[in-house]
N, C-alpha and C. Protein backbone atom coordinates (compact mmCIF):
# COMPACT_ATOMS: atom_id res chain seq x y z
N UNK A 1 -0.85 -30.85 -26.80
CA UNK A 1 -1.45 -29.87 -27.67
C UNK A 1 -0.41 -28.81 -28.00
N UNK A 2 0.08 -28.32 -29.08
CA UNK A 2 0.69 -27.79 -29.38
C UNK A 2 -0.36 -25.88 -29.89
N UNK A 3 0.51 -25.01 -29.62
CA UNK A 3 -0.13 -23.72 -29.84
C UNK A 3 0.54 -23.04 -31.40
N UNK A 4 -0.08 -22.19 -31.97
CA UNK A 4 0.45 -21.83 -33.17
C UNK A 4 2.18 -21.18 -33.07
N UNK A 5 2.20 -20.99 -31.43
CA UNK A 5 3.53 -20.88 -31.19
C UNK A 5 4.58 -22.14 -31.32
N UNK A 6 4.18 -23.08 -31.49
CA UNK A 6 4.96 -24.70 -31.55
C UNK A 6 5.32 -25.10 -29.92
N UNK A 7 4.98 -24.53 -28.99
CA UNK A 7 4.95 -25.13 -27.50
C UNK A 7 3.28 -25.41 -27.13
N UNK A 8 3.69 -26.32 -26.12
CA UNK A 8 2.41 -27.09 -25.49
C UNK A 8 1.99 -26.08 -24.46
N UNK A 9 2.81 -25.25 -23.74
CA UNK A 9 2.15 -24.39 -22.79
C UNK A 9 2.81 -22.87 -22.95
N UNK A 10 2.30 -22.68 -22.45
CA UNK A 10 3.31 -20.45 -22.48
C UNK A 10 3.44 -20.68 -21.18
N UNK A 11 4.55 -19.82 -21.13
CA UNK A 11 5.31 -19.38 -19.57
C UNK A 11 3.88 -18.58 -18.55
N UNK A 12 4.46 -18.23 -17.67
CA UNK A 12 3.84 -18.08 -16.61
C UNK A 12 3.35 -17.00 -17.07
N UNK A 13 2.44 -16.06 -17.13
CA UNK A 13 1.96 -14.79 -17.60
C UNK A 13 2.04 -13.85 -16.07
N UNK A 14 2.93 -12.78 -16.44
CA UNK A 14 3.45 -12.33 -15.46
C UNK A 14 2.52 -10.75 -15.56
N UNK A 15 1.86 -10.43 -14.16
CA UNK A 15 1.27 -9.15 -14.02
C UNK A 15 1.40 -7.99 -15.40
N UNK A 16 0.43 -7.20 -16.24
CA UNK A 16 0.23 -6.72 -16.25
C UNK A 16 0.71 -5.23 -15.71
N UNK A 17 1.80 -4.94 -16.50
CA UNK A 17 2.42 -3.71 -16.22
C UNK A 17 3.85 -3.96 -15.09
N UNK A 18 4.07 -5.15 -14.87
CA UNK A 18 5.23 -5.62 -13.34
C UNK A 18 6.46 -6.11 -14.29
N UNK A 19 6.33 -6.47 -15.38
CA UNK A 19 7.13 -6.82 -16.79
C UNK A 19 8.54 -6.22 -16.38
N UNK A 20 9.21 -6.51 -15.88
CA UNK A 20 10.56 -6.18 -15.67
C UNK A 20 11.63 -5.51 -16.73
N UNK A 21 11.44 -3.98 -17.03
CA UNK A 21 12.24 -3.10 -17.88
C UNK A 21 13.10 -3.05 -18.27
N UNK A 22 14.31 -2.93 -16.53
CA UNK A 22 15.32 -2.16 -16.40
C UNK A 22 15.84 -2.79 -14.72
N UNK A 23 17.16 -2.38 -14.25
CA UNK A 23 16.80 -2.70 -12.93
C UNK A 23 17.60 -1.39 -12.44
N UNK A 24 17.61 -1.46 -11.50
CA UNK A 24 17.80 -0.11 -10.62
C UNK A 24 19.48 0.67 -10.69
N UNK A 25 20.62 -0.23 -11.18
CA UNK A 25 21.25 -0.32 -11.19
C UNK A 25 22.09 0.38 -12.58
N UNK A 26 21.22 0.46 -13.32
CA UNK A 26 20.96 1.07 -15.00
C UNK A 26 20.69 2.41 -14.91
N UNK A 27 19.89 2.62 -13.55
CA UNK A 27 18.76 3.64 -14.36
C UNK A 27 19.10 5.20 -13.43
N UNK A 28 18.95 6.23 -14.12
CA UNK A 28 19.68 7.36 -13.81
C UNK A 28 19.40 7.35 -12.00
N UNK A 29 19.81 8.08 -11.21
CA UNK A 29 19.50 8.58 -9.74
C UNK A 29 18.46 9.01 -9.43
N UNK A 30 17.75 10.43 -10.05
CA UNK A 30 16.73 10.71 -9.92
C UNK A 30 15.43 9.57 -10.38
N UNK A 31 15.76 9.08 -11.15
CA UNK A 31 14.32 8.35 -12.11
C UNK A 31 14.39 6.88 -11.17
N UNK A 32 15.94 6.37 -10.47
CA UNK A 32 15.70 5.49 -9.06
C UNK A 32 14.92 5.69 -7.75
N UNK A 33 15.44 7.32 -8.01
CA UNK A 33 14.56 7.90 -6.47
C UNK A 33 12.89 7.48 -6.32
N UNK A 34 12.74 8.09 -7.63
CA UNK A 34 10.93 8.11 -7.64
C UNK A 34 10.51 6.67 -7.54
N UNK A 35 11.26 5.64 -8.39
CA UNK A 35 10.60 4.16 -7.81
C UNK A 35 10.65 3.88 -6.83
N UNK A 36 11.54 3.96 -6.05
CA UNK A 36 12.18 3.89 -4.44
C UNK A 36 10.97 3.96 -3.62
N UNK A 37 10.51 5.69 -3.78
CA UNK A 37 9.38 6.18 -3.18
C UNK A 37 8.14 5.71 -3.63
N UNK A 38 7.63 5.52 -4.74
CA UNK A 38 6.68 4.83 -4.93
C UNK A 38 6.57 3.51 -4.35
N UNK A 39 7.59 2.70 -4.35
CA UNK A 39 7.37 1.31 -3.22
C UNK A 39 7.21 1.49 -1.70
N UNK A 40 7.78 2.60 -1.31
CA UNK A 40 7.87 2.66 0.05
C UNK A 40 6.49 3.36 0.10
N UNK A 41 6.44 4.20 -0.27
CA UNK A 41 4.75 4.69 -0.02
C UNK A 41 3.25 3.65 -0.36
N UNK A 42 3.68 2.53 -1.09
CA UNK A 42 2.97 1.35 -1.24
C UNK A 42 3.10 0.18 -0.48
N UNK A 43 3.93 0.55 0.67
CA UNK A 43 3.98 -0.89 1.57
C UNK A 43 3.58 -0.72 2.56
N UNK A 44 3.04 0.59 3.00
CA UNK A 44 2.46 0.81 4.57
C UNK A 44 2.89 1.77 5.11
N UNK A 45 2.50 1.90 6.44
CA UNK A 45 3.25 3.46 7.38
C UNK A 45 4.44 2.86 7.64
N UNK A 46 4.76 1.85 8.12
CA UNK A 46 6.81 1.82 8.36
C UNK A 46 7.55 2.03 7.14
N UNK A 47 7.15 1.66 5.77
CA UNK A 47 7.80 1.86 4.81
C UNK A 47 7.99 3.59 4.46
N UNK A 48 6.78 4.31 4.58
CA UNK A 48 6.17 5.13 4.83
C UNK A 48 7.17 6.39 5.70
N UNK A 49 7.19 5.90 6.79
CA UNK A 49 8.14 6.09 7.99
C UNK A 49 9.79 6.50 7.46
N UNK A 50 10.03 5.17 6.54
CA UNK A 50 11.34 5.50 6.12
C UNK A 50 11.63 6.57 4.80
N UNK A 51 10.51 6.53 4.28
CA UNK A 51 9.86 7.56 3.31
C UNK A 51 10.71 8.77 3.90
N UNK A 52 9.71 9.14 4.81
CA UNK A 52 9.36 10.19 5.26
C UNK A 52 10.82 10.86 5.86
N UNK A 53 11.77 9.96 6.48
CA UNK A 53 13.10 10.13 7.43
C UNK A 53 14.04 10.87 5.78
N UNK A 54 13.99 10.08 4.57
CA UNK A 54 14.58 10.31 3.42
C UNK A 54 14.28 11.77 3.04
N UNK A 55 12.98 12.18 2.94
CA UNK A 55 12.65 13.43 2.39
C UNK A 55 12.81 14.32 3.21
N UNK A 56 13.13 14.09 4.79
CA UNK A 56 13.30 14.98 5.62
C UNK A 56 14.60 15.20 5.46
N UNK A 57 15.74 14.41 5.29
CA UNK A 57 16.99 14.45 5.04
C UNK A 57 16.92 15.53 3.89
N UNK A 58 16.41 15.15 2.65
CA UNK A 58 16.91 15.53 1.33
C UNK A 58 16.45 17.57 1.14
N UNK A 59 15.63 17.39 2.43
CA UNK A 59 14.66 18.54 1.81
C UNK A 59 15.36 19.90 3.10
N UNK A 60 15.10 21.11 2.82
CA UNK A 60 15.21 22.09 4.35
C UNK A 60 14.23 21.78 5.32
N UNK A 61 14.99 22.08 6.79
CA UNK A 61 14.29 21.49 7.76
C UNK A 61 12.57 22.35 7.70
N UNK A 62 12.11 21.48 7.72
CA UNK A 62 9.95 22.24 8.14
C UNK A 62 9.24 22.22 6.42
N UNK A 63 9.89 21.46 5.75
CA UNK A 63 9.43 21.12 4.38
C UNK A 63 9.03 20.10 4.13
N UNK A 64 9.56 19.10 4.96
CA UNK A 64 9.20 17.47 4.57
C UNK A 64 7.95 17.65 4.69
N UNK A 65 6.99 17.64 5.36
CA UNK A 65 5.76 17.58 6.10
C UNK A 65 5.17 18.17 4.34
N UNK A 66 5.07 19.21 4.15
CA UNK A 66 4.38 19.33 2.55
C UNK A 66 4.96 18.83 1.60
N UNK A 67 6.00 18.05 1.59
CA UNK A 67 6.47 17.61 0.41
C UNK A 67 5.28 16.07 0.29
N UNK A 68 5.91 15.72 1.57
CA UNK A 68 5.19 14.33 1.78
C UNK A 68 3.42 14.87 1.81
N UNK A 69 2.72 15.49 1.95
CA UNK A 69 1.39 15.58 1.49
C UNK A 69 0.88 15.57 0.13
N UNK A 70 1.91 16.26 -0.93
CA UNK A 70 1.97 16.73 -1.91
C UNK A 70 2.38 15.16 -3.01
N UNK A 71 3.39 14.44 -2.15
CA UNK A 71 3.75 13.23 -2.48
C UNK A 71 2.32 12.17 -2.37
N UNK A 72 1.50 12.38 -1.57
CA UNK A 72 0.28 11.71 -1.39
C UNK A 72 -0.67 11.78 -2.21
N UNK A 73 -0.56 13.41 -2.58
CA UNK A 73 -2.18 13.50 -3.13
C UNK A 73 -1.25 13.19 -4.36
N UNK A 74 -0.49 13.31 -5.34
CA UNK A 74 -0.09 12.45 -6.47
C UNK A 74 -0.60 10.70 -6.49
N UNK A 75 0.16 10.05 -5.28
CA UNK A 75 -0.19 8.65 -5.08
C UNK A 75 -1.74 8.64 -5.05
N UNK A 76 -2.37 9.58 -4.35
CA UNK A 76 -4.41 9.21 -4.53
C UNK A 76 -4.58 9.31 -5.73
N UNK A 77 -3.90 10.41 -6.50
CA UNK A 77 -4.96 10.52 -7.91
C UNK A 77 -4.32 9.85 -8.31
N UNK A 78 -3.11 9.02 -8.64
CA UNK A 78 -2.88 7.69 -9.36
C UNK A 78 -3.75 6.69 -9.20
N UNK A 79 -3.57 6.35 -7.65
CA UNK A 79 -4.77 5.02 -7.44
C UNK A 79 -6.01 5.12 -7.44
N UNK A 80 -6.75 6.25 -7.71
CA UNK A 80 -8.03 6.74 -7.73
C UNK A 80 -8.45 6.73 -9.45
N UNK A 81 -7.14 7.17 -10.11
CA UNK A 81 -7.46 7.58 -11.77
C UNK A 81 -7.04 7.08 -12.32
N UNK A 82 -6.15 5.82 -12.02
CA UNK A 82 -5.09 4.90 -12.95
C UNK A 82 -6.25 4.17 -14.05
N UNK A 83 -5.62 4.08 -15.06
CA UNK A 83 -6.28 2.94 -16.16
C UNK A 83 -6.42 1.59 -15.66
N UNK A 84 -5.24 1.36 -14.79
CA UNK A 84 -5.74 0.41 -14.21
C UNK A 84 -4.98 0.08 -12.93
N UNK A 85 -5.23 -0.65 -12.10
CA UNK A 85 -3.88 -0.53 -10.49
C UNK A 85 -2.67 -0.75 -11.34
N UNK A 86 -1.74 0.10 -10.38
CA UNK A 86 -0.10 0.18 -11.01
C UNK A 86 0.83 -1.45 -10.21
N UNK A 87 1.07 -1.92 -10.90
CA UNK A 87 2.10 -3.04 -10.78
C UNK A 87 3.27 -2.98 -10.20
N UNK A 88 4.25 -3.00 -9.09
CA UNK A 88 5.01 -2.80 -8.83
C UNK A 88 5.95 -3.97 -7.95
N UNK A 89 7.30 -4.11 -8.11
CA UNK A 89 7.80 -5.22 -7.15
C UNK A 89 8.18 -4.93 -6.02
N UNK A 90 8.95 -5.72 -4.90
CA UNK A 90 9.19 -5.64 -3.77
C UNK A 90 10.09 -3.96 -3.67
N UNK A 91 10.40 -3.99 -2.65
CA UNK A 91 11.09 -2.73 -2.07
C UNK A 91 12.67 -3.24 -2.27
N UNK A 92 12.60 -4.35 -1.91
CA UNK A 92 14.00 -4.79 -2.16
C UNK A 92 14.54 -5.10 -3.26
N UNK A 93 13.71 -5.66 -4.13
CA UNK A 93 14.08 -6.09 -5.58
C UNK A 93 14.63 -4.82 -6.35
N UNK A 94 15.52 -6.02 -7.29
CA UNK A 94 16.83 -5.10 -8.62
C UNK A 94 16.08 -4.69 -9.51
N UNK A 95 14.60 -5.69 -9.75
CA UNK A 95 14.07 -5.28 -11.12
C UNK A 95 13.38 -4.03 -11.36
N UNK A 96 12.83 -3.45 -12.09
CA UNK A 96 12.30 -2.39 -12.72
C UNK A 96 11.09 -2.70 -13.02
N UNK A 97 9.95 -3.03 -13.08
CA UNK A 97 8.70 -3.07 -13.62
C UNK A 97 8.35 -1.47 -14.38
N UNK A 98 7.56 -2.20 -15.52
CA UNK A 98 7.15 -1.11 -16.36
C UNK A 98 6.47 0.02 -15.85
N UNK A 99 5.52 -0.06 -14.90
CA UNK A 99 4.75 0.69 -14.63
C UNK A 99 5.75 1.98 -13.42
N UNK A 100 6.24 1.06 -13.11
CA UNK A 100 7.02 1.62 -12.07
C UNK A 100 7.97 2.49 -12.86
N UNK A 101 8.55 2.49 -14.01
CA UNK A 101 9.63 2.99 -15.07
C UNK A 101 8.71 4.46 -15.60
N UNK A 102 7.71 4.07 -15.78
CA UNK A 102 6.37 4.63 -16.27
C UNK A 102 6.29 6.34 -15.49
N UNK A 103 6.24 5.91 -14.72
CA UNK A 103 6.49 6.43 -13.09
C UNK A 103 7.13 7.83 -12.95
N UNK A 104 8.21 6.80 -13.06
CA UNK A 104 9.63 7.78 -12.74
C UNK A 104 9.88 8.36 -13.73
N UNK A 105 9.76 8.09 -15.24
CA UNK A 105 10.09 9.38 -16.02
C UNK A 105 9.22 10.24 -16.23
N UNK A 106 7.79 10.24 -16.15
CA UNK A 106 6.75 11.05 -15.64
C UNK A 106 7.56 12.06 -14.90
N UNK A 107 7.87 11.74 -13.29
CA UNK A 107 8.44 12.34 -12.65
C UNK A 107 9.39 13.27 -12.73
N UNK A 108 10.23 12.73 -13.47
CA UNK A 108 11.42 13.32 -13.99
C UNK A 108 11.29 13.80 -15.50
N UNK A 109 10.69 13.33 -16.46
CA UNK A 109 10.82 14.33 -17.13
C UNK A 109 9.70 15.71 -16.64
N UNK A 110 8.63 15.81 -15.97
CA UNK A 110 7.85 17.00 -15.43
C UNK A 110 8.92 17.72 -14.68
N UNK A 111 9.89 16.98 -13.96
CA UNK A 111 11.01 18.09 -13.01
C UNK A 111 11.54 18.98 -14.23
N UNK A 112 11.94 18.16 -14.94
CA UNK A 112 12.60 18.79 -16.36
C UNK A 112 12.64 19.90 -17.28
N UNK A 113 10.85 20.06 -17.40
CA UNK A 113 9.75 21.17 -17.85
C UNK A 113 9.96 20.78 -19.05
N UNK A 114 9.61 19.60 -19.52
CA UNK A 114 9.40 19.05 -20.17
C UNK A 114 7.63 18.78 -20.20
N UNK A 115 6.91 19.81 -20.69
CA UNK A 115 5.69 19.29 -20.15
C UNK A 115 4.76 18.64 -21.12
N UNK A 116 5.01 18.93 -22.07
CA UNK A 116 3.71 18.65 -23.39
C UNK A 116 4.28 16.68 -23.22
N UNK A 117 5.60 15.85 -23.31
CA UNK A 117 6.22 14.87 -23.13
C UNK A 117 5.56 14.41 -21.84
N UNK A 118 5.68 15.02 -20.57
CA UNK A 118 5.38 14.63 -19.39
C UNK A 118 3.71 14.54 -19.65
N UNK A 119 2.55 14.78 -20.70
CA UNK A 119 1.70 14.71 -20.52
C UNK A 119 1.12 13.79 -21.46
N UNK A 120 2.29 13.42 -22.44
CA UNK A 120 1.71 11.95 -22.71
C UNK A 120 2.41 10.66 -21.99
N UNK A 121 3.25 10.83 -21.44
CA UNK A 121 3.71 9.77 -20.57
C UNK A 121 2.67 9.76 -19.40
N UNK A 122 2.02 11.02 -18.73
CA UNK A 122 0.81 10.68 -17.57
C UNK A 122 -0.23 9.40 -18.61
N UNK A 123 -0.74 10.15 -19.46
CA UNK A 123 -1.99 9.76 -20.15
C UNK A 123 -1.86 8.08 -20.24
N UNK A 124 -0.17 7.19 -19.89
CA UNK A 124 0.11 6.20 -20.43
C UNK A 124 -0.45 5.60 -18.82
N UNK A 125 -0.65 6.62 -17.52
CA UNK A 125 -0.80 5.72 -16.48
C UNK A 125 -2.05 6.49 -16.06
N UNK A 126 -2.74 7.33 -16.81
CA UNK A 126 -4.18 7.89 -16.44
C UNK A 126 -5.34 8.60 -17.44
N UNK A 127 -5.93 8.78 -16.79
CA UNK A 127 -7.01 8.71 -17.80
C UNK A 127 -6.16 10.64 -18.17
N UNK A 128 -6.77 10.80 -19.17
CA UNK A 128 -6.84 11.90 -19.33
C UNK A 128 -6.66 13.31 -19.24
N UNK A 129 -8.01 13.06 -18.53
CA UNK A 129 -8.22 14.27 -17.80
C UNK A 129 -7.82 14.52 -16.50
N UNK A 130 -6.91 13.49 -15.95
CA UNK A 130 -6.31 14.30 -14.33
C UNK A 130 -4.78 13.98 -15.03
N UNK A 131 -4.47 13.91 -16.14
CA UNK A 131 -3.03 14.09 -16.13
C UNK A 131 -2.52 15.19 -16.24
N UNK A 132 -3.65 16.59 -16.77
CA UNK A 132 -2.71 17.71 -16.15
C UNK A 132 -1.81 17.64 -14.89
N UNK A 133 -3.01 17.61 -14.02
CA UNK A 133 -2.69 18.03 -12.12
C UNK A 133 -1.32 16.90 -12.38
N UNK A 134 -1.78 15.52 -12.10
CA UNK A 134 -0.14 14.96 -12.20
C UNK A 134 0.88 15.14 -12.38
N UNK A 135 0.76 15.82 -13.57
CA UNK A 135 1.96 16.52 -14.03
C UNK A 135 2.63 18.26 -13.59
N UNK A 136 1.59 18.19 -12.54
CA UNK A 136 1.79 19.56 -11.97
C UNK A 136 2.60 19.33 -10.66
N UNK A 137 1.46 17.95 -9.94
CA UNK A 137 2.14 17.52 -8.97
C UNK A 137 3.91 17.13 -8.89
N UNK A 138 3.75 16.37 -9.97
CA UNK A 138 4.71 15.89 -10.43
C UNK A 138 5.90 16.80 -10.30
N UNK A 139 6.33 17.61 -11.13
CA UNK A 139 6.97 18.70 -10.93
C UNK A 139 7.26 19.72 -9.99
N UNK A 140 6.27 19.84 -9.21
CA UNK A 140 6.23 20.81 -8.15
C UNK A 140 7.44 19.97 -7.26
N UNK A 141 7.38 18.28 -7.14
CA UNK A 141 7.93 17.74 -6.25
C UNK A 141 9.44 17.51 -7.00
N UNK A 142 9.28 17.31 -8.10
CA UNK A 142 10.95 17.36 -8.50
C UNK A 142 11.67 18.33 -8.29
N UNK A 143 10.95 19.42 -8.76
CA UNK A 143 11.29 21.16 -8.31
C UNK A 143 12.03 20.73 -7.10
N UNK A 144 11.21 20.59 -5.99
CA UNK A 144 11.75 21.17 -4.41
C UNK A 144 12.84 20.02 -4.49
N UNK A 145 12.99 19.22 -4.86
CA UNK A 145 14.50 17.56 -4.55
C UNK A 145 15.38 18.75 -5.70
N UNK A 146 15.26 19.09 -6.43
CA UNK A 146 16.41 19.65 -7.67
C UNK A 146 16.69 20.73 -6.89
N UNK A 147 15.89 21.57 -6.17
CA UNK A 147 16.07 22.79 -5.38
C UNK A 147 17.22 22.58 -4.23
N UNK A 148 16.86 21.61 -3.47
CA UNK A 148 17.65 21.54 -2.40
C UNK A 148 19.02 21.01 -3.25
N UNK A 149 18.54 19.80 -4.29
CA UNK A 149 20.12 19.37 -4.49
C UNK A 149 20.94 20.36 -4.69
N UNK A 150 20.32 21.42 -5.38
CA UNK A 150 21.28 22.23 -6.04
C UNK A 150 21.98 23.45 -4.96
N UNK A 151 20.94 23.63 -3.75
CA UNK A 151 21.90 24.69 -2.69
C UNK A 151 22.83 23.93 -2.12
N UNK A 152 22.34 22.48 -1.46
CA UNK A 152 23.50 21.65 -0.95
C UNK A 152 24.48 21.68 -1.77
N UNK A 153 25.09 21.24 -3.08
CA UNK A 153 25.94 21.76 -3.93
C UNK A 153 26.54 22.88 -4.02
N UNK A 154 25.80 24.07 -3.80
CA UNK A 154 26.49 25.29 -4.10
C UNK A 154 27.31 25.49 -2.72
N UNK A 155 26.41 24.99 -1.49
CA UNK A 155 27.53 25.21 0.01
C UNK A 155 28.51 24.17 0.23
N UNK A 156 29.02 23.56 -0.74
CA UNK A 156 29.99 22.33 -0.79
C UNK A 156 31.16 23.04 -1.62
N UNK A 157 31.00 24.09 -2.56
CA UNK A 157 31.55 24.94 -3.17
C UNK A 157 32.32 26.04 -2.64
């Protein structure tokens, strides 16, 4: 049977938002970070664990602990308000999935203050009406990673 495409079958139909973008290797530092963390905070408490050792590194000592809460309640109201569950690949994998790309410039452009932009890029992974807060969350947490990067920098000076 042939399809109006002139093949007998279509390729494998691959997840819904997991569509491979970009791979990690392309894509700026910051906008890697946030996928990073989004996988590790999606694979369990050891992934979780290593999460957590990263932001304690990146952040001043007695901060991790609210960064990483603050990092949570973002991840609830995603998986609580998403249009639909977010797609994402292994922890190890090169590729980029869309949703995951989705993600990170959310992230990064809200660090940015870029906000009216950062609030139609939420709307692309939530409903609506909680993409304010997202985008609040959002930012608040780029804030404190741009914060520290930038004193560590200045005492390297």
């Amino acid at each position: 049977m042939t399809s109006e495409f002139g093949t007998e079958s279509f390729p494998v139909r691959v997840e819904r938002g997991a569509a491979a973008v970009g791979r990690f290797d392309a894509m700026p530092d910051d906008e890697a970070w946030w996928v990073w963390a989004l996988r590790l905070w999606c694979d369990g408490p050891q992934a979780q664990a290593v999460f957590a050792q990263d932001v304690a590194a990146r952040l001043r000592p007695g901060h991790g602990s609210a960064f990483i809460a603050r990092f949570g309640d973002l991840m609830t109201l995603i998986q609580r308000h998403a249009r639909r569950p977010l797609a994402r690949h292994g922890a190890g994998c090169p590729c980029v999935g869309a949703d995951e790309a989705v993600f990170a410039l959310l992230c990064s452009t809200a660090t940015h203050g870029e906000r009216e932009d950062a609030m139609l890029i939420a709307c692309l992974l939530l409903r609506p009406d909680v993409a304010p807060l997202a985008v609040s969350l959002a930012q608040s947490l780029g804030l404190d990673l741009a914060r520290r990067a930038r004193t560590t920098a200045e005492t390297l000076h």
